[in-house]
PDB file of N, CA and C in Angstrom:
ATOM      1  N   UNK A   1      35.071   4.136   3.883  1.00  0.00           N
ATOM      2  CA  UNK A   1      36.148   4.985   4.329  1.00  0.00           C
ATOM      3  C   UNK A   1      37.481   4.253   4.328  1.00  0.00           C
ATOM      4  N   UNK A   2      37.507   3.325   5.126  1.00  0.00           N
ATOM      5  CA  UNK A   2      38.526   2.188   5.093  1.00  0.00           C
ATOM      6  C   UNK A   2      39.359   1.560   3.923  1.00  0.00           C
ATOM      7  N   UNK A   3      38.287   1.853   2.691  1.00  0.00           N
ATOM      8  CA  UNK A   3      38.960   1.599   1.252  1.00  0.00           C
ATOM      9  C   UNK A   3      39.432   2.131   0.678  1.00  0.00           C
ATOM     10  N   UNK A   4      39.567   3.748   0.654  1.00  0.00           N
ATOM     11  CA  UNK A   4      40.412   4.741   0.483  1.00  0.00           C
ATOM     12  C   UNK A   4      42.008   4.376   0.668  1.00  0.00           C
ATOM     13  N   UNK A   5      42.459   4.297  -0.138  1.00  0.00           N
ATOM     14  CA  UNK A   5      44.474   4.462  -0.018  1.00  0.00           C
ATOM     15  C   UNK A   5      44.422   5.962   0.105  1.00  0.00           C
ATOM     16  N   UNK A   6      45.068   6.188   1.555  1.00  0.00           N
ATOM     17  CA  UNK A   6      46.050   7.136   1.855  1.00  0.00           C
ATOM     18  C   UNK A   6      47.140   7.390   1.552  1.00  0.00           C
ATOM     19  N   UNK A   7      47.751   5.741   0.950  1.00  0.00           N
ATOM     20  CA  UNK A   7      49.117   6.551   0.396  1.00  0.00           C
ATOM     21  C   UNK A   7      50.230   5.687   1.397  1.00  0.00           C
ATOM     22  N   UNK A   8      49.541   5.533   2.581  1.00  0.00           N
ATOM     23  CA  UNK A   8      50.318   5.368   3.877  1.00  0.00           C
ATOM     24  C   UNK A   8      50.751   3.685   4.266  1.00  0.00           C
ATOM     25  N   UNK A   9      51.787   3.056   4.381  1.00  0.00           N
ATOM     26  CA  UNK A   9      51.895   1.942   4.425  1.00  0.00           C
ATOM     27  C   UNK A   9      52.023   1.417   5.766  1.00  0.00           C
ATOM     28  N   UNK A  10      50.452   0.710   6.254  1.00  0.00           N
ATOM     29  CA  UNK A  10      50.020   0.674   7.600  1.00  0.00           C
ATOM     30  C   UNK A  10      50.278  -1.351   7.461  1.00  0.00           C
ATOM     31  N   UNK A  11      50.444  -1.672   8.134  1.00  0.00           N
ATOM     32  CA  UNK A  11      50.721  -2.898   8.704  1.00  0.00           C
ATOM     33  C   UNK A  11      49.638  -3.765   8.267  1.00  0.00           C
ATOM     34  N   UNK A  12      48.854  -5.042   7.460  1.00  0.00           N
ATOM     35  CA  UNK A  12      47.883  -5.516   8.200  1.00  0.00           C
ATOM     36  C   UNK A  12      46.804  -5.480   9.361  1.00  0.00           C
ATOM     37  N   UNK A  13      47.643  -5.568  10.322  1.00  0.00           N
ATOM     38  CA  UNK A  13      47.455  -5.894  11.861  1.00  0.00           C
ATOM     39  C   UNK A  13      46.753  -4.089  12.125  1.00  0.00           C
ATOM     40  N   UNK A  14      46.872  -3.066  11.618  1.00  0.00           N
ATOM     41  CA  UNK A  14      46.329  -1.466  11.438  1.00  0.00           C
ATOM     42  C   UNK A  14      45.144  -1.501  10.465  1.00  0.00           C
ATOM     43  N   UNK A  15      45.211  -2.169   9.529  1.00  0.00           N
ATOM     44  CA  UNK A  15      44.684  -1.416   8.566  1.00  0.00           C
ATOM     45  C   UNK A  15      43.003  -2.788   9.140  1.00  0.00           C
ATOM     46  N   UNK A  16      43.065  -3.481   9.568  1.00  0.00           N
ATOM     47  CA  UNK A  16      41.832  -4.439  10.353  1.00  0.00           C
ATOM     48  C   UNK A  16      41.599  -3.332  11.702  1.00  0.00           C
ATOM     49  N   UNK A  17      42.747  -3.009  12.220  1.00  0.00           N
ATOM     50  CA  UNK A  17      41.562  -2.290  13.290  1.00  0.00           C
ATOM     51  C   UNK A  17      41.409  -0.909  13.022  1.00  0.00           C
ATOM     52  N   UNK A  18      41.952  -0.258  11.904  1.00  0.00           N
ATOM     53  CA  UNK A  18      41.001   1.172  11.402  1.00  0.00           C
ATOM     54  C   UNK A  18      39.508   0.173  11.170  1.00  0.00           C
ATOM     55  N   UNK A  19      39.392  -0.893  10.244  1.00  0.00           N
ATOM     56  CA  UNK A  19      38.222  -1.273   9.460  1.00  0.00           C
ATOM     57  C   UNK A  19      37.096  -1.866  10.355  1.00  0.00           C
ATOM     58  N   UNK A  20      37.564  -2.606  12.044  1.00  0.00           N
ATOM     59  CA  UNK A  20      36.891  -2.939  12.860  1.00  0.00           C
ATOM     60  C   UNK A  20      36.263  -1.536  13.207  1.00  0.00           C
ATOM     61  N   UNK A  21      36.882  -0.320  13.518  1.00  0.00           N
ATOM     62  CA  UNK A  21      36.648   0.740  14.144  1.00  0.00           C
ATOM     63  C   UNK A  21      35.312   1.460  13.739  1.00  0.00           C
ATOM     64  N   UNK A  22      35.908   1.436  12.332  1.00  0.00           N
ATOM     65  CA  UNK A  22      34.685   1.874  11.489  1.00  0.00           C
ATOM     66  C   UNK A  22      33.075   1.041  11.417  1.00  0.00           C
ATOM     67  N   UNK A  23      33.741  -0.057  11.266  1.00  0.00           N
ATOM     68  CA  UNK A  23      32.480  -0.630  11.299  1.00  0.00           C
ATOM     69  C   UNK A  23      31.614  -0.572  12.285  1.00  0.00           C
ATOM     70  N   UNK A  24      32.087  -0.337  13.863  1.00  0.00           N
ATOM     71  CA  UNK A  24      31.619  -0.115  14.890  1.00  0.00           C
ATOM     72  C   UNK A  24      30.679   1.040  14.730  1.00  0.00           C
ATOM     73  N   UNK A  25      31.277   1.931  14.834  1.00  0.00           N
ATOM     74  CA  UNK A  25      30.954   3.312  14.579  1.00  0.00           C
ATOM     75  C   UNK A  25      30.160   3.753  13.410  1.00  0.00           C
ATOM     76  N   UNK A  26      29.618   2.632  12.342  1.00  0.00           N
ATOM     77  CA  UNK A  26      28.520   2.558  11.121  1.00  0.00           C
ATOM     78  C   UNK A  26      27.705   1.976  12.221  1.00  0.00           C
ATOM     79  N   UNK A  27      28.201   1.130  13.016  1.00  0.00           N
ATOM     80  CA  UNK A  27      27.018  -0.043  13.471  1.00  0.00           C
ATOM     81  C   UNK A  27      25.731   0.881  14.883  1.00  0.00           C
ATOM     82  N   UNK A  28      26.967   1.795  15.389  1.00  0.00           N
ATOM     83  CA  UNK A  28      26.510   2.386  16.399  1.00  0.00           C
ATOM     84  C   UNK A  28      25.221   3.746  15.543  1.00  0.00           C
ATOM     85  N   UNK A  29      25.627   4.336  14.371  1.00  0.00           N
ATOM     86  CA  UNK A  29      24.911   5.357  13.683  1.00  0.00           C
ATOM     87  C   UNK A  29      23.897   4.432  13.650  1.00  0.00           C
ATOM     88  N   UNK A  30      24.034   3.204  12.953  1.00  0.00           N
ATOM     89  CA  UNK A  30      22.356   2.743  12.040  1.00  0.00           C
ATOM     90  C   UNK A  30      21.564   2.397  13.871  1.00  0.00           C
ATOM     91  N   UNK A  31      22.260   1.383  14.962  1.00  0.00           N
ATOM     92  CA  UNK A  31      21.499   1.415  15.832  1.00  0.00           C
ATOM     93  C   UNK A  31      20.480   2.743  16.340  1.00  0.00           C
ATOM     94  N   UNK A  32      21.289   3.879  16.227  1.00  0.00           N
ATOM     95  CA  UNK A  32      21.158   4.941  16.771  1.00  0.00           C
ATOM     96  C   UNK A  32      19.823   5.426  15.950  1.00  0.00           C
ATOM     97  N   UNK A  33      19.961   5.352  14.755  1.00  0.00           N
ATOM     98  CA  UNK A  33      18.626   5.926  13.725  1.00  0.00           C
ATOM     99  C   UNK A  33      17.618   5.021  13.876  1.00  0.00           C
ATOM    100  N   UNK A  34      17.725   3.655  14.048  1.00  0.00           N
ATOM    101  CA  UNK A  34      16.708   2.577  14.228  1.00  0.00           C
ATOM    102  C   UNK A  34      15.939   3.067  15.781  1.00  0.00           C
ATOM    103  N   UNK A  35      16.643   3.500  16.906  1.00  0.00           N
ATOM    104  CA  UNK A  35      16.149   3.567  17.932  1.00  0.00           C
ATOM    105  C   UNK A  35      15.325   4.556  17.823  1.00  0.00           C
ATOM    106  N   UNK A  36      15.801   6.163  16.678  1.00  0.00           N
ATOM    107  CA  UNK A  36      15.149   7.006  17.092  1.00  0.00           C
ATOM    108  C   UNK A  36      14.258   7.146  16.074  1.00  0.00           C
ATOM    109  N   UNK A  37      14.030   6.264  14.840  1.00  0.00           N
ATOM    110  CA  UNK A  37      13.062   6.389  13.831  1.00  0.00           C
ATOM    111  C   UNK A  37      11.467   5.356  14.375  1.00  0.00           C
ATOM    112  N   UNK A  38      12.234   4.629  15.654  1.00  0.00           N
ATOM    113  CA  UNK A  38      11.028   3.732  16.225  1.00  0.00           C
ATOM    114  C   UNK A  38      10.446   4.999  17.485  1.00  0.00           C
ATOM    115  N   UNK A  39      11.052   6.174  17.691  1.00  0.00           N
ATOM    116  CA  UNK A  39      10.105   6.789  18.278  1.00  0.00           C
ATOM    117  C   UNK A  39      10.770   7.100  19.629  1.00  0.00           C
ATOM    118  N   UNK A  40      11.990   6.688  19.936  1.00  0.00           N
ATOM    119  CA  UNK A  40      12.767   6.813  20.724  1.00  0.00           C
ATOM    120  C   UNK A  40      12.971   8.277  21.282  1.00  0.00           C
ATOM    121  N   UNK A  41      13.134   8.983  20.917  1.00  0.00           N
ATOM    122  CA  UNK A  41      13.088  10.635  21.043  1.00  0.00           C
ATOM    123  C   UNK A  41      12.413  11.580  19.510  1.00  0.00           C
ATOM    124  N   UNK A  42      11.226  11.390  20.109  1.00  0.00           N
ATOM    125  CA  UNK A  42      10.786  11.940  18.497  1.00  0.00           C
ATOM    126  C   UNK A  42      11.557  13.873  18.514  1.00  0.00           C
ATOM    127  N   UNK A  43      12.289  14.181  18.737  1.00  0.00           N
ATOM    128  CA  UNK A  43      12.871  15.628  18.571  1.00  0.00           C
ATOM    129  C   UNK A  43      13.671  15.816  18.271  1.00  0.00           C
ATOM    130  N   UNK A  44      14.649  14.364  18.028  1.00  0.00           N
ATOM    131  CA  UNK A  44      15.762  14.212  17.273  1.00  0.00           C
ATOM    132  C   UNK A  44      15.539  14.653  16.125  1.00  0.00           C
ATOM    133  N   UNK A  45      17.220  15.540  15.959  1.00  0.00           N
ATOM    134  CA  UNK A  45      16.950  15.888  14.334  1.00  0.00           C
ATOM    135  C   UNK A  45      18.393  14.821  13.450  1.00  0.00           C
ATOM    136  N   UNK A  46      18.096  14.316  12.419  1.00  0.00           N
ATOM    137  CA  UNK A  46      18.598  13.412  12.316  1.00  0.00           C
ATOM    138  C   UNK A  46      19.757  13.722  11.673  1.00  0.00           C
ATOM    139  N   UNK A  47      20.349  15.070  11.680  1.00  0.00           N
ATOM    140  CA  UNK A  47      21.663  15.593  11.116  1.00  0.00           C
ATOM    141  C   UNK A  47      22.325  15.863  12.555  1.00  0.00           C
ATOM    142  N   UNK A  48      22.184  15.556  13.747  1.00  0.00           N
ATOM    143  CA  UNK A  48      22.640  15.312  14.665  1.00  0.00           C
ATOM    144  C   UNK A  48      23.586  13.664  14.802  1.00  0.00           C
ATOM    145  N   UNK A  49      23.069  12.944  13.771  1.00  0.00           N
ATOM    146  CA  UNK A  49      24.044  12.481  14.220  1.00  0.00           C
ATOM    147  C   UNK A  49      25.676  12.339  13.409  1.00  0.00           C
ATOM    148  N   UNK A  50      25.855  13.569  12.281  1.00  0.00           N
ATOM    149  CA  UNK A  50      26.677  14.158  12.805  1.00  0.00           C
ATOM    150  C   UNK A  50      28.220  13.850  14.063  1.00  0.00           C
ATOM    151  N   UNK A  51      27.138  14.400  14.893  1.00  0.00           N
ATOM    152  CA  UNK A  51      27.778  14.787  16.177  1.00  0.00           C
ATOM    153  C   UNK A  51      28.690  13.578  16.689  1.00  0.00           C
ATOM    154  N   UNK A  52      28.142  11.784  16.461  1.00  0.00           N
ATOM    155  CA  UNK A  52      28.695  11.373  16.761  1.00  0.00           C
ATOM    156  C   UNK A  52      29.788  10.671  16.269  1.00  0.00           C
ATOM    157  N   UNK A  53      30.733  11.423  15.543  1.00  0.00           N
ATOM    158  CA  UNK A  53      32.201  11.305  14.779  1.00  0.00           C
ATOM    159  C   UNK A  53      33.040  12.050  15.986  1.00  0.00           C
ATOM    160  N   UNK A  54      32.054  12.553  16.740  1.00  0.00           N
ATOM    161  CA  UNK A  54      32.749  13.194  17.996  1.00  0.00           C
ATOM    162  C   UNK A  54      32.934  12.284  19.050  1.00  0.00           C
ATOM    163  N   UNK A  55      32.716  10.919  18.974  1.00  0.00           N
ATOM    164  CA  UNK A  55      33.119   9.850  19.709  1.00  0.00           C
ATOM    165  C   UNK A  55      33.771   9.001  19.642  1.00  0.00           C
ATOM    166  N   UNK A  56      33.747   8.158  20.761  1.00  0.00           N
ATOM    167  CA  UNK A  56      35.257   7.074  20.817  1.00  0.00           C
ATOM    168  C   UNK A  56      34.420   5.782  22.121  1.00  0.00           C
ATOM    169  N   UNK A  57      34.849   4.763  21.200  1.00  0.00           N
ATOM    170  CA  UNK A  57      34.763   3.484  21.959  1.00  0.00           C
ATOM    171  C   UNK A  57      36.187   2.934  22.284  1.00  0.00           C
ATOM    172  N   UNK A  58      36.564   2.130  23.649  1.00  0.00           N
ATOM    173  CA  UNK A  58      37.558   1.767  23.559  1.00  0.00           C
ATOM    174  C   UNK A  58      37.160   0.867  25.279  1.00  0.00           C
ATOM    175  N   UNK A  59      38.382  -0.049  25.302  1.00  0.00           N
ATOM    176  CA  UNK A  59      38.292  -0.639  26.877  1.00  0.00           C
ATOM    177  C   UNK A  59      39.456  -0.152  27.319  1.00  0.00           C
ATOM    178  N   UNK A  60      38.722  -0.112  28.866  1.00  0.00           N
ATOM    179  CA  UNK A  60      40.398   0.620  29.309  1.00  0.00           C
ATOM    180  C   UNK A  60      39.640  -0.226  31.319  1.00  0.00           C
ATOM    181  N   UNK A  61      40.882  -0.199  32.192  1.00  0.00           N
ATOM    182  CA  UNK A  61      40.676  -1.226  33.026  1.00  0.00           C
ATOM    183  C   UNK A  61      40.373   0.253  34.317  1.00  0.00           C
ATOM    184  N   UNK A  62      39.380  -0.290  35.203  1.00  0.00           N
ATOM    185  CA  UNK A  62      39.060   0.707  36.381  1.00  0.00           C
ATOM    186  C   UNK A  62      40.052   0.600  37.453  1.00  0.00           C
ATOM    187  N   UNK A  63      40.630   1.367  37.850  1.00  0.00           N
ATOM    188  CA  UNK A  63      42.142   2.053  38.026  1.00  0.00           C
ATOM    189  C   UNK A  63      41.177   1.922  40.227  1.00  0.00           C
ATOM    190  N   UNK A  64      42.389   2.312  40.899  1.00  0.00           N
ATOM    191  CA  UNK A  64      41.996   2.589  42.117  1.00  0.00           C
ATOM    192  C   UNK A  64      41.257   3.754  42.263  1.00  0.00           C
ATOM    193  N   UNK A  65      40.064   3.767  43.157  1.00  0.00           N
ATOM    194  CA  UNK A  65      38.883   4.753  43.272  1.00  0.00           C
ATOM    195  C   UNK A  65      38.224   4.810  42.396  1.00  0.00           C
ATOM    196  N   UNK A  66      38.056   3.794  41.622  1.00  0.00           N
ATOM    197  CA  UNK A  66      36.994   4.163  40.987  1.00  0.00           C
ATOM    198  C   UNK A  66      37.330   4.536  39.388  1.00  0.00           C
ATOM    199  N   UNK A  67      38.390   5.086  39.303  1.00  0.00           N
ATOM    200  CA  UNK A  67      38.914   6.056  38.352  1.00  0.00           C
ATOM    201  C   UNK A  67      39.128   4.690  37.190  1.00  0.00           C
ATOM    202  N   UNK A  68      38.776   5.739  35.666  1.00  0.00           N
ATOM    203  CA  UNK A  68      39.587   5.041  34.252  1.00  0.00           C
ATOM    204  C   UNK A  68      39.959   6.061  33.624  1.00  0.00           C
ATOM    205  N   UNK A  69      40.692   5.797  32.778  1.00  0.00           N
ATOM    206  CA  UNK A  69      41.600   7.187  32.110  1.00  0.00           C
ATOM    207  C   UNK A  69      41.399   6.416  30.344  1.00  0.00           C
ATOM    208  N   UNK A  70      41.359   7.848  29.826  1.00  0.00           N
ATOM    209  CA  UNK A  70      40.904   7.972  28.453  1.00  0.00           C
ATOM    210  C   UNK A  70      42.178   8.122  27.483  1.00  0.00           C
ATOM    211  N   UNK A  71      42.564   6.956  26.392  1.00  0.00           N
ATOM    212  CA  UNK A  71      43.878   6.536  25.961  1.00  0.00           C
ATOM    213  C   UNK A  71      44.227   7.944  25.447  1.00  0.00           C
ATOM    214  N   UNK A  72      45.540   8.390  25.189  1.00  0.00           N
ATOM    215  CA  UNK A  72      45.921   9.020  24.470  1.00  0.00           C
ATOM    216  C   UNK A  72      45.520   9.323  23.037  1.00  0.00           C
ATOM    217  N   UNK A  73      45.344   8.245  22.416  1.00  0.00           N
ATOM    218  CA  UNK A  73      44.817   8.596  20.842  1.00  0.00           C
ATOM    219  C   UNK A  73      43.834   8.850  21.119  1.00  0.00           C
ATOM    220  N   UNK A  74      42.473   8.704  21.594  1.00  0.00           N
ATOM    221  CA  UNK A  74      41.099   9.047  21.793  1.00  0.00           C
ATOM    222  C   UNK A  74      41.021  10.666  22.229  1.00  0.00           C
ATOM    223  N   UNK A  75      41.995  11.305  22.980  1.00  0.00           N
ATOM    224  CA  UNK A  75      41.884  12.535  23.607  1.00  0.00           C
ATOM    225  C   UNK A  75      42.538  13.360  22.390  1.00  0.00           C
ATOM    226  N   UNK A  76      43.354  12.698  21.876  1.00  0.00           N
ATOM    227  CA  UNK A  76      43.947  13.528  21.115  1.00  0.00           C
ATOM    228  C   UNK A  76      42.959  13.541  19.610  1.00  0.00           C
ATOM    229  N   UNK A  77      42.531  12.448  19.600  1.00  0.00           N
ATOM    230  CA  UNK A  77      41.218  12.594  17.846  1.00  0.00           C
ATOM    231  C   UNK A  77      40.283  13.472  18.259  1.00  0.00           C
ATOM    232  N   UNK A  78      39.965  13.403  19.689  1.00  0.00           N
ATOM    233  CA  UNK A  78      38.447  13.865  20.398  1.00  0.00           C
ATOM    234  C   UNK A  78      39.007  15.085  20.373  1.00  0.00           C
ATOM    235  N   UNK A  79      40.259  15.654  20.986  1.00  0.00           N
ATOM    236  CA  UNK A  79      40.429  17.420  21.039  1.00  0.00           C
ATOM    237  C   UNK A  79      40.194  17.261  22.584  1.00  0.00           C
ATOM    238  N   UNK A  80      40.197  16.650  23.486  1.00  0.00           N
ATOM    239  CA  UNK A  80      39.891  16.296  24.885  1.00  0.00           C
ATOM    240  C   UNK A  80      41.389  16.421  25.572  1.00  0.00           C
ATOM    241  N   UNK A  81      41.247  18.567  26.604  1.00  0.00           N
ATOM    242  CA  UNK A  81      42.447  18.696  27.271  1.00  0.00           C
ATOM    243  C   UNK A  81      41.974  17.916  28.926  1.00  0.00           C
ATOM    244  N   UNK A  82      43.668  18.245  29.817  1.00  0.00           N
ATOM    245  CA  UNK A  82      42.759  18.009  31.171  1.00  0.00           C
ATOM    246  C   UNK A  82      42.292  19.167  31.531  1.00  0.00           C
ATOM    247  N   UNK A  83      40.948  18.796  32.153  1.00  0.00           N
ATOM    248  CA  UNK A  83      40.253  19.273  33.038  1.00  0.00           C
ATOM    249  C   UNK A  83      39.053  19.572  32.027  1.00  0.00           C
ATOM    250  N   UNK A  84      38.816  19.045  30.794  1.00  0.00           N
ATOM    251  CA  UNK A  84      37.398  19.201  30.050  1.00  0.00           C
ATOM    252  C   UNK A  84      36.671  17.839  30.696  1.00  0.00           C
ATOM    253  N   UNK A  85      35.357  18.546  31.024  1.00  0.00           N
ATOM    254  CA  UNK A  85      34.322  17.729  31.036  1.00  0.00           C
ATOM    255  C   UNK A  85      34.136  16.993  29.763  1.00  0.00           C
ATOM    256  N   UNK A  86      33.605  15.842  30.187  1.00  0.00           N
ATOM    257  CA  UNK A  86      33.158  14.215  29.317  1.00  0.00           C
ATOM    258  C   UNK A  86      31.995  13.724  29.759  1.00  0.00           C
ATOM    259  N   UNK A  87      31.159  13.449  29.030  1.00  0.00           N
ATOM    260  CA  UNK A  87      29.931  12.197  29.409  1.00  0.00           C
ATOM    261  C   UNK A  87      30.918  11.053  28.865  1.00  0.00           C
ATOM    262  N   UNK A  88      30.612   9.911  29.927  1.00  0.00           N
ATOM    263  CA  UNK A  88      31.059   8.261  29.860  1.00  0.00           C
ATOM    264  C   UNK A  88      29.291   7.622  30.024  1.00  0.00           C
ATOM    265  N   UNK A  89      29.602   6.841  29.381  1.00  0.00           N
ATOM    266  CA  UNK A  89      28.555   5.622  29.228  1.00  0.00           C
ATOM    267  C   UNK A  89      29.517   4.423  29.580  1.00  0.00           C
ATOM    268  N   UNK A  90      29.359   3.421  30.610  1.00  0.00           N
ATOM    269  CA  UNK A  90      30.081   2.364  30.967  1.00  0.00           C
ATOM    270  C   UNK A  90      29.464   1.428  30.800  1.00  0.00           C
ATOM    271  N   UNK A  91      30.399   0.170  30.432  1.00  0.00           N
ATOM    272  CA  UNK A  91      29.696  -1.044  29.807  1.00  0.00           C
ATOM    273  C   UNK A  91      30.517  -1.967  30.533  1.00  0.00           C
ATOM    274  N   UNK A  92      30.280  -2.793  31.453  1.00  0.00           N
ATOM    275  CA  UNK A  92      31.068  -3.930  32.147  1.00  0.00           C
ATOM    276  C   UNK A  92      31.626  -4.865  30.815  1.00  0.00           C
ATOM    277  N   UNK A  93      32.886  -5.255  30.987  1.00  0.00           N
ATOM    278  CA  UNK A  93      33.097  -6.185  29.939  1.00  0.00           C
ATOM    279  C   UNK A  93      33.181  -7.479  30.376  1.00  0.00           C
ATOM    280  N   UNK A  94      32.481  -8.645  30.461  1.00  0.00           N
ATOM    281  CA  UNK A  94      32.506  -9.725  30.720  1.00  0.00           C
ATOM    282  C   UNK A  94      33.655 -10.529  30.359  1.00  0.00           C
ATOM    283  N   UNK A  95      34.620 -11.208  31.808  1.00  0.00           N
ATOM    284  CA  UNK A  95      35.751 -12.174  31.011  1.00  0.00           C
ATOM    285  C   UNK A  95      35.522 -13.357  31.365  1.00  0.00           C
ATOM    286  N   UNK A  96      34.883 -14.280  30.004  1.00  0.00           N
ATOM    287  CA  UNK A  96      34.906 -15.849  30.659  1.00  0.00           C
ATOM    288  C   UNK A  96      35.877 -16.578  31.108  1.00  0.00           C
ATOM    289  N   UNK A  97      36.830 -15.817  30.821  1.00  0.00           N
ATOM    290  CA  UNK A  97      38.432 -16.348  31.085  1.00  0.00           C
ATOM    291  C   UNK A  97      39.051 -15.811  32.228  1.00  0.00           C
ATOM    292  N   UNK A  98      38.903 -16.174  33.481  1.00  0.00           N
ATOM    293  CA  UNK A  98      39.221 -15.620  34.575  1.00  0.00           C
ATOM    294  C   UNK A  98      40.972 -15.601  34.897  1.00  0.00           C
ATOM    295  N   UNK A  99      42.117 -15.957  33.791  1.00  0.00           N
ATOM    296  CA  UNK A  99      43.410 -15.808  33.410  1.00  0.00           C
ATOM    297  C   UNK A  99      44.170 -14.536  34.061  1.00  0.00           C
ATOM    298  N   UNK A 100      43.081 -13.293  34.098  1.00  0.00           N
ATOM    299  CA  UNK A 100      43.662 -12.263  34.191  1.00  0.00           C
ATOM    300  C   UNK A 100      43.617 -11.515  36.087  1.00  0.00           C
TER     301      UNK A 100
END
């Protein structure tokens, strides 16, 4: 996907994190088929996944109460107004670098 010219003259520093993005998001499909071709949910149908171009990875920092908020570009690729429901999956991000 990433090798496609758009035409569009994106920076270096853009055109590595479209290609990180993607790769994520290949990496997350093949995990996803490996889990469910080992038996993981045998009812999966495997044109479901599909579905997940309808997602978004990203870090974002846990805000007071609890709360994190979902970046602007992600809501806006996702089609995500306020007050639509979301499933989150949370992943602690480990910092060995206690700097921050």
């Amino acid at each position: 996907m990433a090798d496609e010219d758009d035409g569009l003259m994106w920076p270096p520093m853009f055109k590595g994190m479209q290609q990180a993005s993607e790769n994520a998001m290949e990496q997350q499909q093949q995990l996803m088929k490996q889990m469910f071709a080992s038996g993981g949910m045998p009812s999966f149908d495997m044109n479901q996944l599909g579905a997940m171009s309808q997602m978004a990875t990203f870090k974002t920092r846990v805000q007071s109460g609890g709360r994190i908020s979902i970046p602007d570009a992600e809501r806006e690729a996702l089609g995500i107004d306020e007050g639509d429901i979301v499933q989150a999956v949370v992943l602690p991000v480990t910092n060995n670098n206690n700097s921050e």
